[in-house]
N, C-alpha and C. Protein backbone atom coordinates (compact mmCIF):
# COMPACT_ATOMS: atom_id res chain seq x y z
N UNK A 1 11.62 -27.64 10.27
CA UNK A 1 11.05 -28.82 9.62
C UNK A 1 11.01 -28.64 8.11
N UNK A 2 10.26 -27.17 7.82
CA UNK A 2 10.59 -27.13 6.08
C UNK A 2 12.17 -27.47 5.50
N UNK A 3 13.29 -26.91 5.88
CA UNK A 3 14.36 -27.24 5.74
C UNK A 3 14.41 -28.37 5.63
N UNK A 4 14.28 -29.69 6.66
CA UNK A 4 14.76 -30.56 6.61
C UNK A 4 13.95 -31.65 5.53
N UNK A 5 12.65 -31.32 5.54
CA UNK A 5 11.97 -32.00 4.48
C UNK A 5 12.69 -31.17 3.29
N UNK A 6 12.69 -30.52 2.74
CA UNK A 6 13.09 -29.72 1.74
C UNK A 6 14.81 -30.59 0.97
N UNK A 7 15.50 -30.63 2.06
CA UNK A 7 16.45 -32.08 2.44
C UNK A 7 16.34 -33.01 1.39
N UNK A 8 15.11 -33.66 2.18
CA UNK A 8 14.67 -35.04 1.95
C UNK A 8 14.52 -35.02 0.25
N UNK A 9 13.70 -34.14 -0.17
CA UNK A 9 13.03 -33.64 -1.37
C UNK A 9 13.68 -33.60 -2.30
N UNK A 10 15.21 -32.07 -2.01
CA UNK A 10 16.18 -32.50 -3.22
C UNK A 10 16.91 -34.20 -3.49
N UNK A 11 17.17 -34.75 -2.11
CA UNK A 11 17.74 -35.63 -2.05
C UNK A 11 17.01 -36.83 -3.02
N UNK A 12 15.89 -36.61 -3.00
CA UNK A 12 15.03 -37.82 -3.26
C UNK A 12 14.82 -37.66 -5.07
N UNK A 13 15.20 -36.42 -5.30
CA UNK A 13 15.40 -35.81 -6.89
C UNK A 13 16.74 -36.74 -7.60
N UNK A 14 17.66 -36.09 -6.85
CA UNK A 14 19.05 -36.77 -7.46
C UNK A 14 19.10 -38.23 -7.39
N UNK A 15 18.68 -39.01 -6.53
CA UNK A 15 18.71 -40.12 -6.35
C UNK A 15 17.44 -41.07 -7.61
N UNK A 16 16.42 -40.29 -7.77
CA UNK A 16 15.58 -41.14 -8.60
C UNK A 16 16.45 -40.70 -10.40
N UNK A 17 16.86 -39.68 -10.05
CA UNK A 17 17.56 -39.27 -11.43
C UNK A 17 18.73 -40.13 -11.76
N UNK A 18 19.62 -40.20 -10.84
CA UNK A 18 20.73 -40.82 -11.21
C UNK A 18 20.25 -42.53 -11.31
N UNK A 19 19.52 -42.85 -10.34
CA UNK A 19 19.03 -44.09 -10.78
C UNK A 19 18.54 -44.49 -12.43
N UNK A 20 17.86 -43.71 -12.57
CA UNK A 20 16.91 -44.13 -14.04
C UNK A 20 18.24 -43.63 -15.01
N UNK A 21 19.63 -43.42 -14.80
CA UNK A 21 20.72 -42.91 -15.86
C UNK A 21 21.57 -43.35 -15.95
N UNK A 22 22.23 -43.62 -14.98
CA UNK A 22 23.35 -44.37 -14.29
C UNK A 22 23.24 -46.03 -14.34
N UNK A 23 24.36 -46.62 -14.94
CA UNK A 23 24.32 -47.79 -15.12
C UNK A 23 24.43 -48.59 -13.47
N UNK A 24 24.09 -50.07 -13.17
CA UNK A 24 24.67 -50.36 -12.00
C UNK A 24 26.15 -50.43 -11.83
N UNK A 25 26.76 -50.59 -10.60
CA UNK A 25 28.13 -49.65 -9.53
C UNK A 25 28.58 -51.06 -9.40
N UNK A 26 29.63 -51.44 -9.57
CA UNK A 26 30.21 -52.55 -8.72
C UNK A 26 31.02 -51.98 -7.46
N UNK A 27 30.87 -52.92 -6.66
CA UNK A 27 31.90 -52.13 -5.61
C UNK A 27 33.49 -51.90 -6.00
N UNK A 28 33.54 -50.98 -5.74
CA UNK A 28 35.23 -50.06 -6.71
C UNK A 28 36.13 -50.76 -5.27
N UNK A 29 37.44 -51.00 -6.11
CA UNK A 29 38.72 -51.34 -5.59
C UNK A 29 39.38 -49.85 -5.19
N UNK A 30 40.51 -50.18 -3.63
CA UNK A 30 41.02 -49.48 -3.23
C UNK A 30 41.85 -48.40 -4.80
N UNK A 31 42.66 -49.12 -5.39
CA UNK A 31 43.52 -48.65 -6.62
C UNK A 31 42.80 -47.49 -7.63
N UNK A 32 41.01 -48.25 -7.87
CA UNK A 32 40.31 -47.52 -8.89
C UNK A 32 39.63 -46.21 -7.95
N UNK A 33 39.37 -46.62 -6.87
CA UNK A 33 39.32 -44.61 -5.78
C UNK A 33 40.30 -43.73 -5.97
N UNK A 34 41.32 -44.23 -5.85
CA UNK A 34 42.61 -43.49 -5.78
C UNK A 34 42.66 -42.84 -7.34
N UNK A 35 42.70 -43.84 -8.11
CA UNK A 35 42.30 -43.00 -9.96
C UNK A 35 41.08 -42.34 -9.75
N UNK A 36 40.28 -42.31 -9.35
CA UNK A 36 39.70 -41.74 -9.09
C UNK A 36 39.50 -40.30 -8.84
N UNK A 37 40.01 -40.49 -7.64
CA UNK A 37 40.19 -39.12 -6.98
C UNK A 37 40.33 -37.96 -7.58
N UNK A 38 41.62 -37.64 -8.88
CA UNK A 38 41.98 -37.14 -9.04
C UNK A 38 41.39 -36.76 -10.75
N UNK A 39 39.79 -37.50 -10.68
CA UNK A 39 39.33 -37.80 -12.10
C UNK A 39 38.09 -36.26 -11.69
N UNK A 40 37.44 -35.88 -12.60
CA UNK A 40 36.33 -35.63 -12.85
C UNK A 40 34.93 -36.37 -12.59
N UNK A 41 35.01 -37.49 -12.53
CA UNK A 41 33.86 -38.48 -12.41
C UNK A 41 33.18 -38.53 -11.41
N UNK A 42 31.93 -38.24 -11.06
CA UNK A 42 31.49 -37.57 -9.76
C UNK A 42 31.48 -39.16 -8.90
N UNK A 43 31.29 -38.73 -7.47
CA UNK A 43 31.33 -39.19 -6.67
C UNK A 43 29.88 -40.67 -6.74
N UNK A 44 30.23 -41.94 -5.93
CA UNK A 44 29.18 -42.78 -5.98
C UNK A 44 27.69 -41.89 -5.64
N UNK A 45 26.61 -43.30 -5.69
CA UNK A 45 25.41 -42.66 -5.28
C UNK A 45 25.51 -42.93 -3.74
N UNK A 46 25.97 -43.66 -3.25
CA UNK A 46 26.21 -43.70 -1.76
C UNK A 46 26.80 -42.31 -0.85
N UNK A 47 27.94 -41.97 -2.03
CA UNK A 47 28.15 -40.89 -1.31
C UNK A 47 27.27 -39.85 -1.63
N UNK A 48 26.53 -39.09 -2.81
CA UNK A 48 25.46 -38.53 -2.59
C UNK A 48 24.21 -38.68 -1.86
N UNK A 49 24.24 -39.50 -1.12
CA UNK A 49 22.83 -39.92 -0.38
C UNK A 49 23.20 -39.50 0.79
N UNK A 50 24.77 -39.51 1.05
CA UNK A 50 24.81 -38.91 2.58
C UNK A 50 25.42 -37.32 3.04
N UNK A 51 24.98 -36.47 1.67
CA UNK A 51 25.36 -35.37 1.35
C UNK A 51 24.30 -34.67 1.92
N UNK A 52 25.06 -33.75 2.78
CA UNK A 52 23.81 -32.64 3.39
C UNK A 52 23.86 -31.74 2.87
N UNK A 53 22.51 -30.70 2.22
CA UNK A 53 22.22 -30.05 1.84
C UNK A 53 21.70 -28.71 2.86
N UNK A 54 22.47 -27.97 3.42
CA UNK A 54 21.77 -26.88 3.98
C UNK A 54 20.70 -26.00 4.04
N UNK A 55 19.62 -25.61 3.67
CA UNK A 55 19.02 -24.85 2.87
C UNK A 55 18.29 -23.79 3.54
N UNK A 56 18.84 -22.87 4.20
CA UNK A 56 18.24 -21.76 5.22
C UNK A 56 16.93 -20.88 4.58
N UNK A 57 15.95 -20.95 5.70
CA UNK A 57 14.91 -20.17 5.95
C UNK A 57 14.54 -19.22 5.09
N UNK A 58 13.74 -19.08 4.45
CA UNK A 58 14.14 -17.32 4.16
C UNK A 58 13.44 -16.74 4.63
N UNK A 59 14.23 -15.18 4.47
CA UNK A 59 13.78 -14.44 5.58
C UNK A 59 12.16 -13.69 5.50
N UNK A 60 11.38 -13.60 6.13
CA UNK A 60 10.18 -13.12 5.76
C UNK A 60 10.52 -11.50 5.59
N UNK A 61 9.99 -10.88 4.11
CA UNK A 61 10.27 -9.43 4.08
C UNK A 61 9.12 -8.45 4.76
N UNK A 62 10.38 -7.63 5.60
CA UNK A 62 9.89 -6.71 6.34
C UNK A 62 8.65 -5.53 5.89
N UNK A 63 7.20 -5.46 6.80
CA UNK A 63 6.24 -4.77 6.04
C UNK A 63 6.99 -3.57 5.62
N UNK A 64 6.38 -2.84 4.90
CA UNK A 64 6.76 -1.68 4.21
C UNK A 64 6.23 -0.80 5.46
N UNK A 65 7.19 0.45 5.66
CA UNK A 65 6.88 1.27 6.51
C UNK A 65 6.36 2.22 5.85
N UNK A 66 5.17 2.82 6.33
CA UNK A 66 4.28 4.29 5.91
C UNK A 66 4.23 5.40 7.18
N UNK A 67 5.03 6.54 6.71
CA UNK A 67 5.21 7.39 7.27
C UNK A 67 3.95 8.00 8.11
N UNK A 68 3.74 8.12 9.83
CA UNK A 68 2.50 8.76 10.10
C UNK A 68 2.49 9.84 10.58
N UNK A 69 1.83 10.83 10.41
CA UNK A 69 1.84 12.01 10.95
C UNK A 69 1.58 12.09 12.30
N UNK A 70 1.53 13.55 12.96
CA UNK A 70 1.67 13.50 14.30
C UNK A 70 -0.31 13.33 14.50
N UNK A 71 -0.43 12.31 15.24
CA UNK A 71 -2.02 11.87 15.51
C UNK A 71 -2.50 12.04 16.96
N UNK A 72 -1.42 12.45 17.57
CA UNK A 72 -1.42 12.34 19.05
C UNK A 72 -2.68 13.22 19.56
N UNK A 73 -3.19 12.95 20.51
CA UNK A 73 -4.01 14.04 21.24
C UNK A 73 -3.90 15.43 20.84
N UNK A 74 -4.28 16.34 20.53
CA UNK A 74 -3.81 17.75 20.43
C UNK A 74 -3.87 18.42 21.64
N UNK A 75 -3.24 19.43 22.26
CA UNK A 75 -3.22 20.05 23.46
C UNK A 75 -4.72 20.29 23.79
N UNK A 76 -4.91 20.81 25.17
CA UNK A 76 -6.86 20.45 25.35
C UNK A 76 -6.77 21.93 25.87
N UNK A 77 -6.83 22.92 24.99
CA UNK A 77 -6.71 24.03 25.31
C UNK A 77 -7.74 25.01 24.45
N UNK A 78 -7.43 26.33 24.93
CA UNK A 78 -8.97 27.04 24.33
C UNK A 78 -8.76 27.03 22.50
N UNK A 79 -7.40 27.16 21.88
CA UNK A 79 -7.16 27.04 20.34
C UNK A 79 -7.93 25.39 19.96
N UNK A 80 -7.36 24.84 20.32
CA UNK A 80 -7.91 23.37 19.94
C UNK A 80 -9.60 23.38 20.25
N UNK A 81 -9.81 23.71 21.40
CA UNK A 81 -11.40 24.16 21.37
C UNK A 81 -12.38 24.68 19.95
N UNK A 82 -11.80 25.61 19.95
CA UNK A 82 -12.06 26.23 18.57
C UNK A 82 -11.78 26.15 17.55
N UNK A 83 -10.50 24.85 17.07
CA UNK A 83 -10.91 24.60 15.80
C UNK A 83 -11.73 23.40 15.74
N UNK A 84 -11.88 22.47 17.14
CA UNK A 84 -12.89 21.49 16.77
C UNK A 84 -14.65 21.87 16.76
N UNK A 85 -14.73 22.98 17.04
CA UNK A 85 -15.78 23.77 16.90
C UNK A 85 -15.79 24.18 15.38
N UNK A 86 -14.70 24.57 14.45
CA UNK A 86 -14.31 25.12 13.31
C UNK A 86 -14.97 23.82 12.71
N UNK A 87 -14.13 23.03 12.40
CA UNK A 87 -14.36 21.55 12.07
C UNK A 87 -15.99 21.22 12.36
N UNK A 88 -16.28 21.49 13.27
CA UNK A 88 -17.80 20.60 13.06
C UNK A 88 -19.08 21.81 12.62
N UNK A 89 -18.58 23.20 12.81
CA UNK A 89 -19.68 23.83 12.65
C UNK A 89 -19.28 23.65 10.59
N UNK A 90 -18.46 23.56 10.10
CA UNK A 90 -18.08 23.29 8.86
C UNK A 90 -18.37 22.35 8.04
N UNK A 91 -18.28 21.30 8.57
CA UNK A 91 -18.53 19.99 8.86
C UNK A 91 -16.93 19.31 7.80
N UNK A 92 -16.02 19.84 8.33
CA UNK A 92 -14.56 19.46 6.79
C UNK A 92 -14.66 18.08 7.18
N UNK A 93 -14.38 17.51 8.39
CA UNK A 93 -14.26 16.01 8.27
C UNK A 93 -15.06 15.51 7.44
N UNK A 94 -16.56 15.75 7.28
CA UNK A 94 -17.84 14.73 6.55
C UNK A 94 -17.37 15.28 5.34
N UNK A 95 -16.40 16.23 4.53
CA UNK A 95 -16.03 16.76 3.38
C UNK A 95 -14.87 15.97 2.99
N UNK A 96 -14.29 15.37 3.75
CA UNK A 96 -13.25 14.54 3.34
C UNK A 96 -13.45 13.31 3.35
N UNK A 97 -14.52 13.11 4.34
CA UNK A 97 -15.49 11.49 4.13
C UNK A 97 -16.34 11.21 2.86
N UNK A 98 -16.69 12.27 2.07
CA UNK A 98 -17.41 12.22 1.47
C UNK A 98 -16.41 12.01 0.12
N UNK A 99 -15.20 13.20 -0.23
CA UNK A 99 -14.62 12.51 -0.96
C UNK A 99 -13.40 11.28 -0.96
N UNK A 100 -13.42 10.61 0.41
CA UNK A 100 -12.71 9.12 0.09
C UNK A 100 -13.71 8.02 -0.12
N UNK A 101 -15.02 8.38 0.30
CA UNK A 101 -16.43 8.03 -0.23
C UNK A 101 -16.82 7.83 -1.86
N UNK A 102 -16.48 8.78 -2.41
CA UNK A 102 -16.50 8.56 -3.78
C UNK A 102 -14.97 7.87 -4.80
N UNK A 103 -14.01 8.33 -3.85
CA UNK A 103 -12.47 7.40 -4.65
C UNK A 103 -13.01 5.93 -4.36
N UNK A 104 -13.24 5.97 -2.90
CA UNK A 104 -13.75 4.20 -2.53
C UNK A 104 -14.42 3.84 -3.28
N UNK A 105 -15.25 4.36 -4.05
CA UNK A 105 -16.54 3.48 -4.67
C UNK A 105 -16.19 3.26 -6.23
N UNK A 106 -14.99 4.63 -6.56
CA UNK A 106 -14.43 3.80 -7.73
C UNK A 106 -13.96 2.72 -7.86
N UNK A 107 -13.04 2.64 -6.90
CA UNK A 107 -12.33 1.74 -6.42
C UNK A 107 -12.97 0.52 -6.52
N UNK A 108 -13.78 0.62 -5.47
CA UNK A 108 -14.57 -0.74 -5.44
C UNK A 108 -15.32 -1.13 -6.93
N UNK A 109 -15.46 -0.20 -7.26
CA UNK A 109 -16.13 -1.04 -9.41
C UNK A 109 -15.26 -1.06 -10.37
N UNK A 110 -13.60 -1.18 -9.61
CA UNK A 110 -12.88 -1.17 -10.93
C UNK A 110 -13.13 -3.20 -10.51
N UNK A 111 -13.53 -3.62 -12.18
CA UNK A 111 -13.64 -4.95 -12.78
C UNK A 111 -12.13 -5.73 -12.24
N UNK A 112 -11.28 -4.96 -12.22
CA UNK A 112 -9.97 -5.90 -12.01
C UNK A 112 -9.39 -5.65 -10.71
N UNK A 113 -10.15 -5.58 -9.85
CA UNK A 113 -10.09 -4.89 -8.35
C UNK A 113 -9.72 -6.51 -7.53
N UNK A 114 -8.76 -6.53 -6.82
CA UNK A 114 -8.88 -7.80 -5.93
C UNK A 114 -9.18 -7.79 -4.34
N UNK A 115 -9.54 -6.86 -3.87
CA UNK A 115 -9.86 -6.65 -2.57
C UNK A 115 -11.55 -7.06 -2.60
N UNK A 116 -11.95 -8.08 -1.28
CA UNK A 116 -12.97 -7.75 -1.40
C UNK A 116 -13.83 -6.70 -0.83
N UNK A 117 -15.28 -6.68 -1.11
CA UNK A 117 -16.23 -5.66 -0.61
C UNK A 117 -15.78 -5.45 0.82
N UNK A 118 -16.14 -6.54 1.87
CA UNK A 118 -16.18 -6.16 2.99
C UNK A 118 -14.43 -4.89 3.58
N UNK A 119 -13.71 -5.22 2.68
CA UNK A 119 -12.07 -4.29 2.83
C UNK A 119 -12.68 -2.99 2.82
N UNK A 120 -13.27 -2.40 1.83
CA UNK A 120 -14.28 -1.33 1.75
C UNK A 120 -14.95 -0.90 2.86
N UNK A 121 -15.82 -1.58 2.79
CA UNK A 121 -16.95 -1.19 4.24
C UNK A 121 -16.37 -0.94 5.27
N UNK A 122 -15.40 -1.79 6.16
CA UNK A 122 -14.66 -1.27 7.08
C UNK A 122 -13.82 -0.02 6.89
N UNK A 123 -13.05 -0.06 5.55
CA UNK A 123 -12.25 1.10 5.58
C UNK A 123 -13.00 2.70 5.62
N UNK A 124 -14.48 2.32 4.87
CA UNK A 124 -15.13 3.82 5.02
C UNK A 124 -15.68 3.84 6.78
N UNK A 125 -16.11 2.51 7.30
CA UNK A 125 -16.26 2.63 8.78
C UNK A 125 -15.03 3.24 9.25
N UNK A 126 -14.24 3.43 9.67
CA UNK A 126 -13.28 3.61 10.05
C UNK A 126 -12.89 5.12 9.97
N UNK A 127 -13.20 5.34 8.93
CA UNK A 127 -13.36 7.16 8.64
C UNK A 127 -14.55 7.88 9.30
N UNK A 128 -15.42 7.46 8.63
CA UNK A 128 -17.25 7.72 9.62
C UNK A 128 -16.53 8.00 10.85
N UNK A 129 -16.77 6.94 11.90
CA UNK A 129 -16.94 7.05 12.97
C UNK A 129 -15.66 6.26 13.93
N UNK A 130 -15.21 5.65 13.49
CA UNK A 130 -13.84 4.94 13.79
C UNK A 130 -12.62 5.81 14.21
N UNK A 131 -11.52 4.65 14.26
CA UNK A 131 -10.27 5.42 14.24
C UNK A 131 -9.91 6.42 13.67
N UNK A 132 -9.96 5.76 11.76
CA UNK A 132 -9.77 6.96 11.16
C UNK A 132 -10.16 8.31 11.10
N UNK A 133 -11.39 8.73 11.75
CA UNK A 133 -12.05 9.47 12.17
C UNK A 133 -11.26 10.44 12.77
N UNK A 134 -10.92 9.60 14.09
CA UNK A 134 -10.19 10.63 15.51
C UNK A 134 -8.75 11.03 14.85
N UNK A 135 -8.53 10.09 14.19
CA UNK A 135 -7.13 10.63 14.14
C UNK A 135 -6.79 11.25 13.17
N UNK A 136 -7.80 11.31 12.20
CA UNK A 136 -7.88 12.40 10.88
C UNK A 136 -8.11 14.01 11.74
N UNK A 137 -8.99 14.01 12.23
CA UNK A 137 -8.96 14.98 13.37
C UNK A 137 -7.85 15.59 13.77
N UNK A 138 -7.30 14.70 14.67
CA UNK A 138 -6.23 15.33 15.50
C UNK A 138 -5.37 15.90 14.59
N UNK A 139 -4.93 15.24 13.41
CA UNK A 139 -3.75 15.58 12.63
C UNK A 139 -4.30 17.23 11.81
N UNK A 140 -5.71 17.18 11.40
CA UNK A 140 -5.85 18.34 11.16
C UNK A 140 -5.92 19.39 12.09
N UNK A 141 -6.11 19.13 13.22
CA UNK A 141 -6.45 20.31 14.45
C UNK A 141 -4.36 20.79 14.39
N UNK A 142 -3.60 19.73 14.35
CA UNK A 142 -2.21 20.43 14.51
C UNK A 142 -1.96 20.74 13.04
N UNK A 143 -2.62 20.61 12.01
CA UNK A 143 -2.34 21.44 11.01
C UNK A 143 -2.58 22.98 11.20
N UNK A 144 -3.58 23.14 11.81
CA UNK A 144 -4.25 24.44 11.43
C UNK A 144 -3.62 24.83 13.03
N UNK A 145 -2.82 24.52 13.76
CA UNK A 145 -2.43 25.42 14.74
C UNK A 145 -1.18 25.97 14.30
N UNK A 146 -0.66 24.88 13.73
CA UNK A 146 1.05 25.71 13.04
C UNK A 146 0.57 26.94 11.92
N UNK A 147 -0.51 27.33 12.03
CA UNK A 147 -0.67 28.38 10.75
C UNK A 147 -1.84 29.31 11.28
N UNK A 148 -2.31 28.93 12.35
CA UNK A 148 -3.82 30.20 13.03
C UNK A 148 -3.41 30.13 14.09
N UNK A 149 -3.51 31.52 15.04
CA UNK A 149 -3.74 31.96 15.92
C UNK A 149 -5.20 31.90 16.58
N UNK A 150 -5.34 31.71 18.13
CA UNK A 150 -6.87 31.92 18.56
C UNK A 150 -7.71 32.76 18.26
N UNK A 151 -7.45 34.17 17.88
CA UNK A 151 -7.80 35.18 17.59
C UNK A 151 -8.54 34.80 16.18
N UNK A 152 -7.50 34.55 15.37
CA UNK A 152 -7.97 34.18 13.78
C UNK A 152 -8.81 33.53 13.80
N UNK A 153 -8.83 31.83 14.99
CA UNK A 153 -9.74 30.74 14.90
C UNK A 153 -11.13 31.48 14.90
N UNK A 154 -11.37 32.35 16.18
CA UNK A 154 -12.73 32.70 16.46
C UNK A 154 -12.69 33.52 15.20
N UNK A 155 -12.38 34.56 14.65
CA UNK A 155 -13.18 35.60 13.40
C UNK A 155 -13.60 34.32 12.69
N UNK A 156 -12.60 33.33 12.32
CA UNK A 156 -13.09 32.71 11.27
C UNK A 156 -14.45 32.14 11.56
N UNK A 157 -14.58 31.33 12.89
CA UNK A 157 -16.26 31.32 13.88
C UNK A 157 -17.20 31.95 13.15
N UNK A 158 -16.68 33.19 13.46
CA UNK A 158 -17.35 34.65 13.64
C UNK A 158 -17.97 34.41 12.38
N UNK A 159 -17.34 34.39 11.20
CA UNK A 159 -17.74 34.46 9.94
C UNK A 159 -19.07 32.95 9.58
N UNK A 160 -18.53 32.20 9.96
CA UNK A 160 -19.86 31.31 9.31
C UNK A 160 -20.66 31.37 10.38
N UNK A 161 -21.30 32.39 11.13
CA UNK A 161 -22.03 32.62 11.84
C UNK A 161 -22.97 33.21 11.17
N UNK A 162 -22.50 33.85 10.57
CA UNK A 162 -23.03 35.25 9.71
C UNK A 162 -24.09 34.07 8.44
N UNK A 163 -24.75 34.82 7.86
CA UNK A 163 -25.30 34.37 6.45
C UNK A 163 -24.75 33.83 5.60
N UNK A 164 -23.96 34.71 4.92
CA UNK A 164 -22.76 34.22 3.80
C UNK A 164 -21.96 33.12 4.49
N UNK A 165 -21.38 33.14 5.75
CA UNK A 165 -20.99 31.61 6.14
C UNK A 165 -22.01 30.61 6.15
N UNK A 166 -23.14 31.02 6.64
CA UNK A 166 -23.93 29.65 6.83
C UNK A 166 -24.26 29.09 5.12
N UNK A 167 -24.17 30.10 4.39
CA UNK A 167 -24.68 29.49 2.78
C UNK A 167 -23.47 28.78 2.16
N UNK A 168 -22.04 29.16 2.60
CA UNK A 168 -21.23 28.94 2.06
C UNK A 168 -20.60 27.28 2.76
N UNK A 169 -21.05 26.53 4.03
CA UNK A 169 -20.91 25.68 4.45
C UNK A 169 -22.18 24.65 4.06
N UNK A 170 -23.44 25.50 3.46
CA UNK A 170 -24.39 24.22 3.36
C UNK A 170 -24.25 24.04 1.58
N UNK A 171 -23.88 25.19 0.69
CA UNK A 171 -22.81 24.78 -0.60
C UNK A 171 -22.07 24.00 -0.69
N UNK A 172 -21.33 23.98 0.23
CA UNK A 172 -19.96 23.36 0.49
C UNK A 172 -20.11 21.52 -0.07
N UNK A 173 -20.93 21.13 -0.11
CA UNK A 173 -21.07 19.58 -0.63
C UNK A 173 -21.45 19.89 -1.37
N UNK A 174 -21.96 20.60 -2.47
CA UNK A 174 -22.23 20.28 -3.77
C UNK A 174 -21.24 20.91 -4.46
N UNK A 175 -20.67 21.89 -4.00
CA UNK A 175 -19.24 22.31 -4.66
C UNK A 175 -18.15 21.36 -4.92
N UNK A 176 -17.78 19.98 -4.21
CA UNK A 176 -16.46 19.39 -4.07
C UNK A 176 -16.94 18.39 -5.09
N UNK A 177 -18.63 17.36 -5.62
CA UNK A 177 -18.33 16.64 -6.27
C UNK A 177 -18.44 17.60 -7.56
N UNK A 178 -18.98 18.67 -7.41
CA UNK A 178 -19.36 19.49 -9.23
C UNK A 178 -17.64 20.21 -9.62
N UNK A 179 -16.54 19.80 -8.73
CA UNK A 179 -15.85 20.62 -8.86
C UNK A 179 -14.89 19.32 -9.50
N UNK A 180 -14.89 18.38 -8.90
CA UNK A 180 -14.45 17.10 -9.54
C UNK A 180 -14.56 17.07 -10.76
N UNK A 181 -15.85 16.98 -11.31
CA UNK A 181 -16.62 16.63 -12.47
C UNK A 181 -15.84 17.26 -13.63
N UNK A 182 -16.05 18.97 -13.43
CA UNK A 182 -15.06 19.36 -14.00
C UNK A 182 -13.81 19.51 -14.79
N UNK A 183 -12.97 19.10 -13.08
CA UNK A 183 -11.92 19.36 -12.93
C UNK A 183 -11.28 18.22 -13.72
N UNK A 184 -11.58 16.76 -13.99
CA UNK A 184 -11.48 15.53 -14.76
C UNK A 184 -11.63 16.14 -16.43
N UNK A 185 -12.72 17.06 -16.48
CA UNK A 185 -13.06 17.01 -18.51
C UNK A 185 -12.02 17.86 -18.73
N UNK A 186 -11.68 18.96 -17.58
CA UNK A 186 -10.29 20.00 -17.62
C UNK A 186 -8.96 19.19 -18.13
N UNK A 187 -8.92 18.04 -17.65
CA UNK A 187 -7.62 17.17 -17.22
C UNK A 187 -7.93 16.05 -18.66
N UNK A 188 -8.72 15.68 -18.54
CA UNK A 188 -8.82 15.40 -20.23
C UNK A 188 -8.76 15.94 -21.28
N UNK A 189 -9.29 17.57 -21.73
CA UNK A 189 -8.95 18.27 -22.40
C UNK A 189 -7.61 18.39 -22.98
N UNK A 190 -6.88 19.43 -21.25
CA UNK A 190 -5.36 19.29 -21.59
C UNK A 190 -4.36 18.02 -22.07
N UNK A 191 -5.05 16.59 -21.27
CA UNK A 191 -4.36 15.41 -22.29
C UNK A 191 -4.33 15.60 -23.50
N UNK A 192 -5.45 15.25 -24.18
CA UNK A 192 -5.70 15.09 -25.64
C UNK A 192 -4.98 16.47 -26.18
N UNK A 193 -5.09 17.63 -26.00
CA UNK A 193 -4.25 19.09 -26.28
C UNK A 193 -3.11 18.42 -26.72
N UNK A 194 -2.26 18.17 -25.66
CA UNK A 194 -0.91 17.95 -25.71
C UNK A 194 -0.33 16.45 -26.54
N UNK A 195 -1.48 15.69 -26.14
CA UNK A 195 -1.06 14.41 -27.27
C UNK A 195 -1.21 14.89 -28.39
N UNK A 196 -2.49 15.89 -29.25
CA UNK A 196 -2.12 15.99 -30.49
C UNK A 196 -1.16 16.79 -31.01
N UNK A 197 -0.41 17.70 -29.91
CA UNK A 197 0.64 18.70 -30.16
C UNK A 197 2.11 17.81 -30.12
N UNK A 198 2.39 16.55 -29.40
CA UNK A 198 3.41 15.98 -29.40
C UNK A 198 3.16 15.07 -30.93
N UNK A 199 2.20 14.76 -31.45
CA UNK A 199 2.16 13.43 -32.67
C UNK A 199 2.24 14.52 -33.91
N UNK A 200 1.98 15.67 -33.70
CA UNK A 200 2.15 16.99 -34.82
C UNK A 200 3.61 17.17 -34.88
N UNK A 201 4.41 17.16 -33.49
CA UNK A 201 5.98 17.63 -33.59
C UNK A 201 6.65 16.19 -33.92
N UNK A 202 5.84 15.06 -34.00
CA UNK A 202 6.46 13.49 -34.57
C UNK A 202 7.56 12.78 -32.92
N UNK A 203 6.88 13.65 -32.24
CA UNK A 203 7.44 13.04 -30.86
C UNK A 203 6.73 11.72 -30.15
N UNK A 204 5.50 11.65 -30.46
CA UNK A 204 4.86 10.51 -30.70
C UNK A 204 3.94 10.00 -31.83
N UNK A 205 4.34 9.04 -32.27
CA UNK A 205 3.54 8.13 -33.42
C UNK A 205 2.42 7.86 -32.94
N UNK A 206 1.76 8.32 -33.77
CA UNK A 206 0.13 8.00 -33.68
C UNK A 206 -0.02 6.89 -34.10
């Protein structure tokens, strides 16, 4: 239907145009077609009125594909046991909730942001306790099997069992935003370093 109105539309262009330009047509003699023909002089408005215009669909572009990692179930075996034991006596998931928790909330106060609030709320739902959740999971439980053994899983147990583990997991959140904080005046530093070392060598104009 868009097509064919679309039709109608150009059609209804050329026709009010050539009207308001075009002097009136007498009906042309067999002799003056024939001179014609072989002229430059475009065709009547009669015959543009019964000129079809094709004008195909276009095609809707295909979503962008984002590569996913393997999310699948992880094997239900005594290794996987123990790193989801690893994982929660640690608590890394609520460590990675916590910092897409704080990107989100930049996010959400940048002034020229067009998503609304509620895009937010679901997306940190979704991490919490949601999908994103399980399947942040799974993908880390087959991280850490291509690189630990069962043996390794439990010492590592073993260790935040102990004191120094238990201090070093209830640290563990105030270390990742103080390490941020940082790690940003670090990353500003070295900017400004290097901008005034490139406008000194005249590689950039100040």
């Amino acid at each position: 239907m868009r097509k064919y109105t679309l039709i109608l539309c150009l059609l209804a262009c050329c026709t009010g145009a050539l009207a308001q330009t075009a002097p009136a047509r007498k009906k042309e003699t067999r002799k003056e077609a024939r001179t014609r023909k072989g002229s430059d002089v475009p065709p009547p408005i009669e015959r543009l009125e019964e000129t079809k215009i094709d004008v195909a669909e276009p095609t809707p572009a295909a979503p962008e594909a984002f590569p996913m990692p393997d999310t699948a179930a992880p094997p239900a075996d005594a290794l996987t046991a123990a790193l989801r034991h690893l994982l929660r006596v640690t608590n890394s998931l609520d460590l990675g909730t916590q910092f897409a928790q704080q990107l989100t909330n930049r996010d959400q106060m940048d002034p020229q942001r067009t998503l609304p609030d509620v895009f937010f709320t679901r997306l940190m739902e979704s991490m919490k306790t949601g999908e994103g959740r399980r399947l942040l999971e799974h993908m880390v439980i087959y991280i850490y099997r291509e690189h630990f053994t069962l043996e390794e899983v439990n010492a590592i147990n073993a260790f935040y069992e102990t004191p120094a583990g238990k201090k070093l997991i209830s640290t563990m959140p105030l270390l990742l935003p103080e390490s941020m904080k940082r790690g940003q005046a670090i990353g500003v530093y070295l900017a400004r370093k290097v901008y005034g070392e490139l406008v000194s060598e005249g590689l950039i104009k100040n």
